[in-house]
Protein backbone atom coordinates (compact mmCIF):
# COMPACT_ATOMS: atom_id res chain seq x y z
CA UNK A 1 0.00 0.00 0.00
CA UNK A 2 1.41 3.52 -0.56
CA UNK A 3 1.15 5.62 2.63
CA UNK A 4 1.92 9.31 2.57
CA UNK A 5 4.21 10.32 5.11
CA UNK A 6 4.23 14.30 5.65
CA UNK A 7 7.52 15.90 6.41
CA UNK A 8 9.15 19.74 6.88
CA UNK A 9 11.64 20.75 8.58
CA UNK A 10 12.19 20.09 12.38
CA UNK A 11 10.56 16.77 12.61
CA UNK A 12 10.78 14.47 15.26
CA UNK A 13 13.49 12.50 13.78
CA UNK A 14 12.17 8.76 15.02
CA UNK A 15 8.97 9.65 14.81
CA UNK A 16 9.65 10.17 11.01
CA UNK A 17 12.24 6.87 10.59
CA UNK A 18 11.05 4.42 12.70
CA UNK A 19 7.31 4.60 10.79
CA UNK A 20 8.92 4.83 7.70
CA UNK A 21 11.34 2.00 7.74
CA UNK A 22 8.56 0.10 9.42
CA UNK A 23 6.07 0.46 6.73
CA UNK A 24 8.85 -0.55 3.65
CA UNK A 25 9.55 -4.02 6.19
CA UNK A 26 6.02 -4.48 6.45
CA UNK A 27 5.41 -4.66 2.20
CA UNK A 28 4.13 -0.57 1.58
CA UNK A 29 5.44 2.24 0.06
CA UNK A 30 6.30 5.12 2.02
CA UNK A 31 5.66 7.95 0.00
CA UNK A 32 7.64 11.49 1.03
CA UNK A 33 5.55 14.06 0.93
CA UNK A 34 6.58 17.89 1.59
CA UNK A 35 5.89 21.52 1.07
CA UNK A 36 7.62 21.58 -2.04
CA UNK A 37 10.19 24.31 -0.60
CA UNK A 38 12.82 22.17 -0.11
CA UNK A 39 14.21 18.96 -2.17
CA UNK A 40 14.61 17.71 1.52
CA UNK A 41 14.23 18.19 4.83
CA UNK A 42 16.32 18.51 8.16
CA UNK A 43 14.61 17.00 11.80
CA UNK A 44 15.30 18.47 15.26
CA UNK A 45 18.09 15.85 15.66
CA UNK A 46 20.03 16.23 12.70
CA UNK A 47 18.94 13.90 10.24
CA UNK A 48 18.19 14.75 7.00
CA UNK A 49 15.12 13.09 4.56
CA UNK A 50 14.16 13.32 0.97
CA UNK A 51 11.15 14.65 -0.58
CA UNK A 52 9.27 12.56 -3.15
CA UNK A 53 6.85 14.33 -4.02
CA UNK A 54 5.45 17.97 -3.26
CA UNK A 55 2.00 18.37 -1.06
CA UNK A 56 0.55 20.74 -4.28
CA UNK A 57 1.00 17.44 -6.37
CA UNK A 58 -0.70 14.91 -3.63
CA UNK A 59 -4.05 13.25 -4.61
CA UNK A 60 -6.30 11.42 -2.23
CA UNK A 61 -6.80 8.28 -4.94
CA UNK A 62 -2.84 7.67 -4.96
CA UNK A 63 -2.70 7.14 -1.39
CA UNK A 64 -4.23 4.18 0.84
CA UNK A 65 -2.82 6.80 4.45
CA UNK A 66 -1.55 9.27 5.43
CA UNK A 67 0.94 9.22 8.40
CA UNK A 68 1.70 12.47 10.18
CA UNK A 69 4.99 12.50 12.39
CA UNK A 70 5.71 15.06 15.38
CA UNK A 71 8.00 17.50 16.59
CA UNK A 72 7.42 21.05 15.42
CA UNK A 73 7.16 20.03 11.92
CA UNK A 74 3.69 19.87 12.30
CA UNK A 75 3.57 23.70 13.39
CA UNK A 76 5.04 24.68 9.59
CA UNK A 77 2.66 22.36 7.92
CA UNK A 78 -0.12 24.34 8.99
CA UNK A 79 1.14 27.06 6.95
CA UNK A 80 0.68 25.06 4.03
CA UNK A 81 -3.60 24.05 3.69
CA UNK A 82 -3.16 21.19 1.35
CA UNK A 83 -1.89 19.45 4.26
CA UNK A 84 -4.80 19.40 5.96
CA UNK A 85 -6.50 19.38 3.23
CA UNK A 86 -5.02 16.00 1.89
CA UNK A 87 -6.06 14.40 5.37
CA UNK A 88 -9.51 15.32 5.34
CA UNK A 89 -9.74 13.51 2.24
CA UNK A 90 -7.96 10.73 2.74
CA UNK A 91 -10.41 10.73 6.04
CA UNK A 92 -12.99 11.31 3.78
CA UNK A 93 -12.36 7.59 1.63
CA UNK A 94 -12.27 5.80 5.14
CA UNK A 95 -8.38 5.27 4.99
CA UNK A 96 -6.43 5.57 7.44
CA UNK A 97 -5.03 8.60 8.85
CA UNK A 98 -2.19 7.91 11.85
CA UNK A 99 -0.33 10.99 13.89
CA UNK A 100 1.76 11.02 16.68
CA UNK A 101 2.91 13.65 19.26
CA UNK A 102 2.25 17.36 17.59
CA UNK A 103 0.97 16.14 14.26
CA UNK A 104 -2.46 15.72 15.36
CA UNK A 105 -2.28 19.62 14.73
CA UNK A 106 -3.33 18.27 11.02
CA UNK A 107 -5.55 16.36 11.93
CA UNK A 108 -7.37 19.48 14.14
CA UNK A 109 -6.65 21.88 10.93
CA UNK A 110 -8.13 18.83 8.59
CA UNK A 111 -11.52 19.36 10.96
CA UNK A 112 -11.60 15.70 11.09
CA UNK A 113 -11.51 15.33 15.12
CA UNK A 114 -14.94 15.97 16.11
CA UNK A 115 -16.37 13.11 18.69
CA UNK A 116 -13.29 11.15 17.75
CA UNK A 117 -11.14 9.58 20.71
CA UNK A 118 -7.38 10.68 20.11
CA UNK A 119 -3.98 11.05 22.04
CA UNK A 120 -1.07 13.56 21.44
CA UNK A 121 1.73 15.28 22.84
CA UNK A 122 0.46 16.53 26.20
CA UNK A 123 0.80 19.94 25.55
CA UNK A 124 -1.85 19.94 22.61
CA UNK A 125 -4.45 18.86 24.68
CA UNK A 126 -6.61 21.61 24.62
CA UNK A 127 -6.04 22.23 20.92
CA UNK A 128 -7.64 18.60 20.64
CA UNK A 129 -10.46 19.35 22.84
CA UNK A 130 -10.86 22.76 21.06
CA UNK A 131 -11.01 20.97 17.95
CA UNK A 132 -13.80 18.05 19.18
CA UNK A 133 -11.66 15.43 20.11
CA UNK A 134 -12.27 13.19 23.25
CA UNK A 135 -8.39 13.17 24.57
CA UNK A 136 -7.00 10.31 26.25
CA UNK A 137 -3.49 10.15 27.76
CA UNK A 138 -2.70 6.14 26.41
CA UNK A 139 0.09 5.23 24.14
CA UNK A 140 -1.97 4.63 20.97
CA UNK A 141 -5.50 5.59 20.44
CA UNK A 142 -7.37 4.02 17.53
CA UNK A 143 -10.97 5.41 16.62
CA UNK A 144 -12.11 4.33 13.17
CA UNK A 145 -9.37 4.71 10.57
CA UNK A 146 -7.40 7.68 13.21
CA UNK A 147 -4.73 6.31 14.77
CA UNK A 148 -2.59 8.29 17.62
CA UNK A 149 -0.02 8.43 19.79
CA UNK A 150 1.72 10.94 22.64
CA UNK A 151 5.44 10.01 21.61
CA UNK A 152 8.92 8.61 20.76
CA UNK A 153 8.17 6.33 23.58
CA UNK A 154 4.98 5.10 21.68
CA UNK A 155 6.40 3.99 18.16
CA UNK A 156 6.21 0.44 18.98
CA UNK A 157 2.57 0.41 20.02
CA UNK A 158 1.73 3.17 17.52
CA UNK A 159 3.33 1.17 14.19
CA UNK A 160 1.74 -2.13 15.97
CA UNK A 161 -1.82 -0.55 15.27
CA UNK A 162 -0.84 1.17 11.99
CA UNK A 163 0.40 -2.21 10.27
CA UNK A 164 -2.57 -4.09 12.08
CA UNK A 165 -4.79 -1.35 10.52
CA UNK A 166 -3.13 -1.86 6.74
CA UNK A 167 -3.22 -5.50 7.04
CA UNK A 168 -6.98 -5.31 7.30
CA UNK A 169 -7.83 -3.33 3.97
């Protein structure tokens, strides 16, 4: 399956890798999807990605998810609507949509949270609740086709549920 996996600059550097390497051992394609700014981009930690393929150029059809990593990449998507705008579709065709620590952000900008049980980074709490969201504090949260978690800490649980999740399409 071909899952887009957002990225800008400051991401969470595991919370980009560890999905992403995860998904290609699992059988999908991870599918690099930026602002179109940059060729590539540069996480807190110091790793550096690759774009494949700019957000203006995205289509809901090509994609079976979306996965939105953390750190304060999220922040700088937001600048950018077809982010958001790419989840609520995606959302839309009842695939999945997965988002850890501040990339639920998206998710709240995609309007895609109402009544929906989720988990984040602590700190966005009330941006959840603001947006409609039932917040938890668990490791991952899965409501329909949105999948969440708070952290780093979380990956294993997280990609657990988001490969579980893929394997049932």
């Amino acid at each position: 399956m071909k899952i887009a996996v957002f990225t800008e600059d400051l991401f969470e550097d595991v919370e980009f890798w560890y999905p992403f390497y995860r998904l290609k051992e699992a059988g999908h394609r991870p599918v690099v999807v930026g602002s179109g700014k940059k060729d590539g981009h540069s996480g807190k930690h110091g790793s550096t990605n690759k774009v494949d393929m700019p957000i203006r150029d995205a289509r809901a059809d090509a994609f079976d998810g979306v996965l939105v990593p953390g750190g304060y990449a999220p922040d700088r998507m937001r600048l950018h609507p077809e982010f958001s705008q790419l989840v609520k579709e995606v959302h839309a065709k009842g695939r999945m949509v997965a988002s850890l620590c501040h990339g639920p952000w998206i998710l709240a900008s995609a309007g895609i949270l109402e009544g929906k049980r989720i988990t984040c980074w602590p700190s966005l709490k009330d941006d959840m609740v603001n947006a409609g969201a039932r917040y938890v504090n668990e490791e991952v949260v899965v409501d329909g086709n949105i999948i969440t978690s708070r952290c780093p800490d979380d990956l294993p649980a997280f990609m657990r549920e988001v490969t579980k999740h893929l394997e049932g399409r």
